[in-house]
Protein backbone atom coordinates (compact mmCIF):
# COMPACT_ATOMS: atom_id res chain seq x y z
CA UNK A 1 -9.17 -5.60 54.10
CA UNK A 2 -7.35 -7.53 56.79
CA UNK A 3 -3.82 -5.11 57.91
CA UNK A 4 -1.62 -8.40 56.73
CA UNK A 5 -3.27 -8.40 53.72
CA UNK A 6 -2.37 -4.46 53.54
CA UNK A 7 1.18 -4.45 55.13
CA UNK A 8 1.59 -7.62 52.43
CA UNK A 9 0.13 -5.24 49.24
CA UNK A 10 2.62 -2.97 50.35
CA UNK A 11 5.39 -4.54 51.01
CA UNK A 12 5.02 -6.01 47.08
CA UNK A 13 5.03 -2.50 45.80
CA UNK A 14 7.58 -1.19 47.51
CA UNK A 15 9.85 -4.12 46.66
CA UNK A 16 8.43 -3.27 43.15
CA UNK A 17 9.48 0.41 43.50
CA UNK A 18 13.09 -0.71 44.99
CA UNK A 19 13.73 -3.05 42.00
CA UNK A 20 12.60 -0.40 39.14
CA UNK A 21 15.06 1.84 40.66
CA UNK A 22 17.94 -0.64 40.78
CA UNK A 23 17.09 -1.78 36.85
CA UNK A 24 17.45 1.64 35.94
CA UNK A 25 20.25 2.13 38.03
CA UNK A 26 22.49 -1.05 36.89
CA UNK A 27 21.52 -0.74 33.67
CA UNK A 28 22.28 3.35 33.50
CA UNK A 29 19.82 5.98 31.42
CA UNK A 30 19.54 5.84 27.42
CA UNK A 31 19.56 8.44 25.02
CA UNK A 32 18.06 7.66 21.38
CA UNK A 33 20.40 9.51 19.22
CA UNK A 34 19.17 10.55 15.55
CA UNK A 35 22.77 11.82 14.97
CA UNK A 36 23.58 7.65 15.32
CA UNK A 37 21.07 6.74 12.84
CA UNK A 38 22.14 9.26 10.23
CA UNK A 39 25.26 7.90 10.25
CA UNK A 40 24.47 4.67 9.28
CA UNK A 41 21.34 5.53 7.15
CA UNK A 42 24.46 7.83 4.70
CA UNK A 43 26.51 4.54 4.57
CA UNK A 44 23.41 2.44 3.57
CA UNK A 45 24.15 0.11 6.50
CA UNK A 46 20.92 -1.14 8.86
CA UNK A 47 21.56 -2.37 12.45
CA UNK A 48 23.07 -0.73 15.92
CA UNK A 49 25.73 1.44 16.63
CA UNK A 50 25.90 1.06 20.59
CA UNK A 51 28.00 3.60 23.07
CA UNK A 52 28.45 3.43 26.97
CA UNK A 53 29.86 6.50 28.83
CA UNK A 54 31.23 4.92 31.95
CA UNK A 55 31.32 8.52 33.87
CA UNK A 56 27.68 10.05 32.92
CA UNK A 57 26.52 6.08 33.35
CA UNK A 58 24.55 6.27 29.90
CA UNK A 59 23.79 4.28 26.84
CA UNK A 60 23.86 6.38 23.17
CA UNK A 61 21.89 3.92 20.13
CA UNK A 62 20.11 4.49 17.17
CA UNK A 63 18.25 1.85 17.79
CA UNK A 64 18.12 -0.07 21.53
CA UNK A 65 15.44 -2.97 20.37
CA UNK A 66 18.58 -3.89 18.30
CA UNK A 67 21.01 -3.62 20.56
CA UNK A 68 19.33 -6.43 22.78
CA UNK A 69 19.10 -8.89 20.07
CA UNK A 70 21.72 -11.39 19.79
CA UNK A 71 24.09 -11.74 16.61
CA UNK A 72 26.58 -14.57 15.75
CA UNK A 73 29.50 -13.31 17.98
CA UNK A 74 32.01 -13.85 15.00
CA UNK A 75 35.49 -12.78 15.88
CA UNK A 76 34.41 -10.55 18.27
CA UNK A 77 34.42 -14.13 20.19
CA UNK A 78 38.38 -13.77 19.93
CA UNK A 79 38.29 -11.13 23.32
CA UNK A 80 37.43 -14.32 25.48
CA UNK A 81 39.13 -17.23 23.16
CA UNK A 82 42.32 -14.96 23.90
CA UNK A 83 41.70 -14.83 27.78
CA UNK A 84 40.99 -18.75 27.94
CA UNK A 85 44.07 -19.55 25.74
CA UNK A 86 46.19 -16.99 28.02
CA UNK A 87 44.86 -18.51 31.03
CA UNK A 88 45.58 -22.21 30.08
CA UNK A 89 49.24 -21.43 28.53
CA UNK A 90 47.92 -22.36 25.19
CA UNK A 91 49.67 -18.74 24.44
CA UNK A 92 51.96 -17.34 26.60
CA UNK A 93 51.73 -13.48 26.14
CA UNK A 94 51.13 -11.58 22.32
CA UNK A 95 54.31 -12.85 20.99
CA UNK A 96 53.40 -15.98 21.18
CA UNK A 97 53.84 -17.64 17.73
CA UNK A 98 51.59 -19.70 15.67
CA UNK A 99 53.55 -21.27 12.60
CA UNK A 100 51.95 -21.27 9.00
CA UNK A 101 51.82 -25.13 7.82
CA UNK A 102 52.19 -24.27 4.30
CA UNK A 103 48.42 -24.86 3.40
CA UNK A 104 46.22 -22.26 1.60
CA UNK A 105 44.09 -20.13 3.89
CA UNK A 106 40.68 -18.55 2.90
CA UNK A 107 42.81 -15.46 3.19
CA UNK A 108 46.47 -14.18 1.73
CA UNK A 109 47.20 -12.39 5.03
CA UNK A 110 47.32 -15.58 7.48
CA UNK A 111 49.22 -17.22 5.14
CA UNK A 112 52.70 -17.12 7.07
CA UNK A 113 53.95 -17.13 10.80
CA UNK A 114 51.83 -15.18 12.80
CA UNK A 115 52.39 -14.21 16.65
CA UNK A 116 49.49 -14.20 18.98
CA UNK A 117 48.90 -10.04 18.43
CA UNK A 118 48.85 -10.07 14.99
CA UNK A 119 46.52 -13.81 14.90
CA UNK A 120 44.26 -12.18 17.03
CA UNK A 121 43.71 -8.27 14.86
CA UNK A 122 44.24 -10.11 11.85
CA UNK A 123 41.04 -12.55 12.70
CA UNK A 124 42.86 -15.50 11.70
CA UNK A 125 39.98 -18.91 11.87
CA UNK A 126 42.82 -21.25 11.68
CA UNK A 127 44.53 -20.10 14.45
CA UNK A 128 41.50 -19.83 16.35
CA UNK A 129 40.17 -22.85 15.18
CA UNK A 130 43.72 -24.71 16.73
CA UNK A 131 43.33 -22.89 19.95
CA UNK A 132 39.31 -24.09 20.32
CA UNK A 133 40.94 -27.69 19.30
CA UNK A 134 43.54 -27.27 21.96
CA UNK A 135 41.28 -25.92 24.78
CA UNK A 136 38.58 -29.08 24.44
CA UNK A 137 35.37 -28.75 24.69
CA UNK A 138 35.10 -29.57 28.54
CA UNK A 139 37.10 -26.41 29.17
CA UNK A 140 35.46 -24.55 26.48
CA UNK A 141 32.16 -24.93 28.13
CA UNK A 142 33.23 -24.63 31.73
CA UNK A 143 35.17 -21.23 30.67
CA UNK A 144 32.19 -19.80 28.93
CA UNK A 145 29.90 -20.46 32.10
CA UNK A 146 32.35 -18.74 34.02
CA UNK A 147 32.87 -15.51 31.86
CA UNK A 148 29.39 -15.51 31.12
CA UNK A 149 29.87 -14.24 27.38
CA UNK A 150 26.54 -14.49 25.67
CA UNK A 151 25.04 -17.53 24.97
CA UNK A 152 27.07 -19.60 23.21
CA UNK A 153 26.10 -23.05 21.76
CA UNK A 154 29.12 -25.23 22.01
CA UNK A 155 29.55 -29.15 21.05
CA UNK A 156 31.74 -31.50 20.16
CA UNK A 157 30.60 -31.08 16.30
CA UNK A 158 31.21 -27.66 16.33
CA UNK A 159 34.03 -26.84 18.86
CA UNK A 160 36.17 -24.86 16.12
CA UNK A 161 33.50 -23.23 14.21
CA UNK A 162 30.71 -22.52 16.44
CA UNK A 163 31.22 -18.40 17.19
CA UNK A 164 30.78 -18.02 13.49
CA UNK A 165 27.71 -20.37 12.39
CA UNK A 166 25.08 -21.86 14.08
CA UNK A 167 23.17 -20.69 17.19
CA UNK A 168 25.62 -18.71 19.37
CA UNK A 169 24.50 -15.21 20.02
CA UNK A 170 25.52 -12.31 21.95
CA UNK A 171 23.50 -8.62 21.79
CA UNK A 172 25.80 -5.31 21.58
CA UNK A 173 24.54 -5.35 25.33
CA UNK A 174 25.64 -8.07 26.19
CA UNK A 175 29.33 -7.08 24.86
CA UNK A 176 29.30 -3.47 26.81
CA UNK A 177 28.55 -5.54 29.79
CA UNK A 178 31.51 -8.75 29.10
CA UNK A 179 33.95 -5.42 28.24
CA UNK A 180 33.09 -3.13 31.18
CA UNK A 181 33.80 -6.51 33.32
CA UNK A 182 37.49 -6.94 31.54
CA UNK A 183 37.98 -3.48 31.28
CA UNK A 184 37.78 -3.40 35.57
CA UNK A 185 39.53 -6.86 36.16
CA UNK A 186 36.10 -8.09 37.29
CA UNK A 187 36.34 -11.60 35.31
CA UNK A 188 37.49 -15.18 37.40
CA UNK A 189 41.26 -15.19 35.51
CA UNK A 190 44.11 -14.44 36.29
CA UNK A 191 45.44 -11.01 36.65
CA UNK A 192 48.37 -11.56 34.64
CA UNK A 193 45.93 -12.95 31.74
CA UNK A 194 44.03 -9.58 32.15
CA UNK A 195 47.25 -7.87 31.57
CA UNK A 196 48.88 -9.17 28.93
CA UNK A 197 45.61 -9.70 26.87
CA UNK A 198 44.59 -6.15 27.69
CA UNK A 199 47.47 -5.09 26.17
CA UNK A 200 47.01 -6.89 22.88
CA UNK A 201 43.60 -5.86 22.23
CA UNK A 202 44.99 -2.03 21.55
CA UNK A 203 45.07 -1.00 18.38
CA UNK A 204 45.82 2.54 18.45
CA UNK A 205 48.10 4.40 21.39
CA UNK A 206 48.00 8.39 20.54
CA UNK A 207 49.07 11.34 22.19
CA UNK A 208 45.07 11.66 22.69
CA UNK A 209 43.12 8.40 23.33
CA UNK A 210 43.52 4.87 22.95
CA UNK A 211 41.26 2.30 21.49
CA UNK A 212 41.24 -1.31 22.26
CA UNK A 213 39.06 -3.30 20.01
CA UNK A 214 37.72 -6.23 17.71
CA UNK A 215 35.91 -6.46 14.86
CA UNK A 216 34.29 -9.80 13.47
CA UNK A 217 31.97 -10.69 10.38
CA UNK A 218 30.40 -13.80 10.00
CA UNK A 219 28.21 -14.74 6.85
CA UNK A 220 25.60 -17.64 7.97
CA UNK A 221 22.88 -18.62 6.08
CA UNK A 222 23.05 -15.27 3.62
CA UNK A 223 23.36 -13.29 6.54
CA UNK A 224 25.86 -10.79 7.19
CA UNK A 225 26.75 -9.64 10.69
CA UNK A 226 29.68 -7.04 10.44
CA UNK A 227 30.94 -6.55 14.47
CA UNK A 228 33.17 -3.66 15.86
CA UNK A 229 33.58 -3.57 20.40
CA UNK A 230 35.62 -2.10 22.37
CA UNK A 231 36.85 0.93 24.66
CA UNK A 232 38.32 3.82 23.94
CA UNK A 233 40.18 5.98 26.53
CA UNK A 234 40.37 9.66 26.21
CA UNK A 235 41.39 12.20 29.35
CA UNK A 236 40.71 9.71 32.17
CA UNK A 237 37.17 8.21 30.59
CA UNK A 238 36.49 5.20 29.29
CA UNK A 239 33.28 4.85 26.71
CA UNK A 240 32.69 1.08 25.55
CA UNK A 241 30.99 0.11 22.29
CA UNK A 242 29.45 -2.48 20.20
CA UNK A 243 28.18 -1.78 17.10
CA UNK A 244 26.39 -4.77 15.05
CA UNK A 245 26.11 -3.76 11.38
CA UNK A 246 24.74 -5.19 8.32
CA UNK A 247 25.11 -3.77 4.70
CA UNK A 248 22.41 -2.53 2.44
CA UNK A 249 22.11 -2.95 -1.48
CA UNK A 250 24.88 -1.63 -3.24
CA UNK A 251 27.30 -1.72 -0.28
CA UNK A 252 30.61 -3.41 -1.53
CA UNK A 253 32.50 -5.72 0.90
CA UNK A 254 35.43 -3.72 0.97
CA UNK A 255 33.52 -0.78 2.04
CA UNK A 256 31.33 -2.86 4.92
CA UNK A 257 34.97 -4.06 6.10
CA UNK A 258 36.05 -0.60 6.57
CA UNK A 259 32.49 0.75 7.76
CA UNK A 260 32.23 -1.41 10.80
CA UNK A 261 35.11 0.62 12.24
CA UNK A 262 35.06 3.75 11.09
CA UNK A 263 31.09 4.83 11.61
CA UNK A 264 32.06 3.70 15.84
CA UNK A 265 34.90 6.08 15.35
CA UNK A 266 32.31 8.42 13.73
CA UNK A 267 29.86 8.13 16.16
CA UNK A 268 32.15 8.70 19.01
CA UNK A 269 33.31 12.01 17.69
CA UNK A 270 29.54 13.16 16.96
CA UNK A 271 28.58 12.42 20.27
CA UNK A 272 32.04 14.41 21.82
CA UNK A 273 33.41 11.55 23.03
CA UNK A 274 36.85 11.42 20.77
């Protein structure tokens, strides 16, 4: 063998080497956690329950093949429809208010005045579905490119609707990765946008942690797809999550409602984390 055609075999497999240790690097070490799966197998729910530990760098799943799949984004879409709105002045901070026009709504809570906060925990479509109107799709699109939030399938026909039927997806993965980029100011908005919607994602301040969070359910097709993503912060750590959920026979709405939530909180104490 010729030495270029050696120095060029080895040159590929040490770039080869260099890249498997960056993927493993960026991408931090996994732990398959039968604790995880328990938890969802005694609820009767199927799907991913997905934790990031910012300080040890590692991933915690049931199930990691389904944490890479993509999922309607459903309200969990609300994190960036906040930070566009924010950063256009379609809202100006979480008190912001949106005005009930008398109409009936799908539900009995969004059926009054709501400020920007309580739109955004409360998951109200119409006032979402305003904001998308508001925004354009133009915008919409050029936004999305920039915050790089899944892959969303945005048109003119569906501007208001499209985050909760259709062909937009987004893996738990992918939502660790869009959170641990808000969560250090690493996005192309504004700081002040960062700030103020940072503060309205938190849904519970205690004297020991503090969770910031969304959770979403869309129904497409017979499909359910029950979301819950976020960070919690406990003792100066941070541990993101993203759990993607889907309810067995037997499993009541109410109770998937409530499950999407509390088997993350669940799963965050069995792994030490809260």
């Amino acid at each position: 063998m010729k030495k270029s055609n050696r120095y060029y075999i080895l040159r590929i497999l040490l770039m080869g080497l260099i890249f498997g240790y960056l993927s493993e690097s960026a991408f931090g070490q996994q732990v398959q956690s039968a604790e995880l799966r328990e938890i969802l197998d005694k609820a009767g729910l199927s799907g991913s329950i997905l934790v990031y530990s910012a300080e040890a760098d590692t991933y915690y799943s049931n199930d990691f093949d389904h944490a890479e799949r993509g999922q309607l984004p459903a309200s969990t879409y609300k994190v960036p429809h906040s930070l566009i709105a924010l950063d256009l002045g379609i809202a100006e901070d979480e008190a912001t208010e949106f005005p009930w026009d008398g109409e009936a709504r799908a539900m009995s809570q969004w059926e009054r005045d709501l400020t920007f906060k309580q739109a955004f925990h409360l998951s109200c479509v119409p006032c979402y579905q305003e904001i998308a109107r508001k925004i354009g799709l133009d915008r919409m699109k050029d936004y999305l490119r920039r915050l790089d939030f899944g892959q969303m399938d945005v048109r003119a026909s569906n501007l208001d609707q499209f985050w909760l039927r259709g062909n937009s997806r987004i893996s738990p993965m992918e939502q660790i990765g869009f959170l641990k980029r808000l969560y250090r100011r690493d996005l192309p908005l504004s700081a002040e946008t960062m700030s103020i919607f940072r503060e309205l994602m938190v849904m519970e301040d205690t004297e020991d942690y503090r969770l910031s969070g969304k959770t979403g359910w869309s129904v497409d097709q017979g499909v359910d797809n029950g979301w819950f993503v976020g960070y919690l912060e406990k003792g100066g750590a941070v541990y993101f999550f993203a759990s993607n959920l889907a309810p067995g026979p037997g499993v009541s709405d109410a109770d998937f409602l409530q499950a999407r939530k509390g088997l993350t909180m669940e799963a965050l104490r069995v792994l030490g984390f809260l």
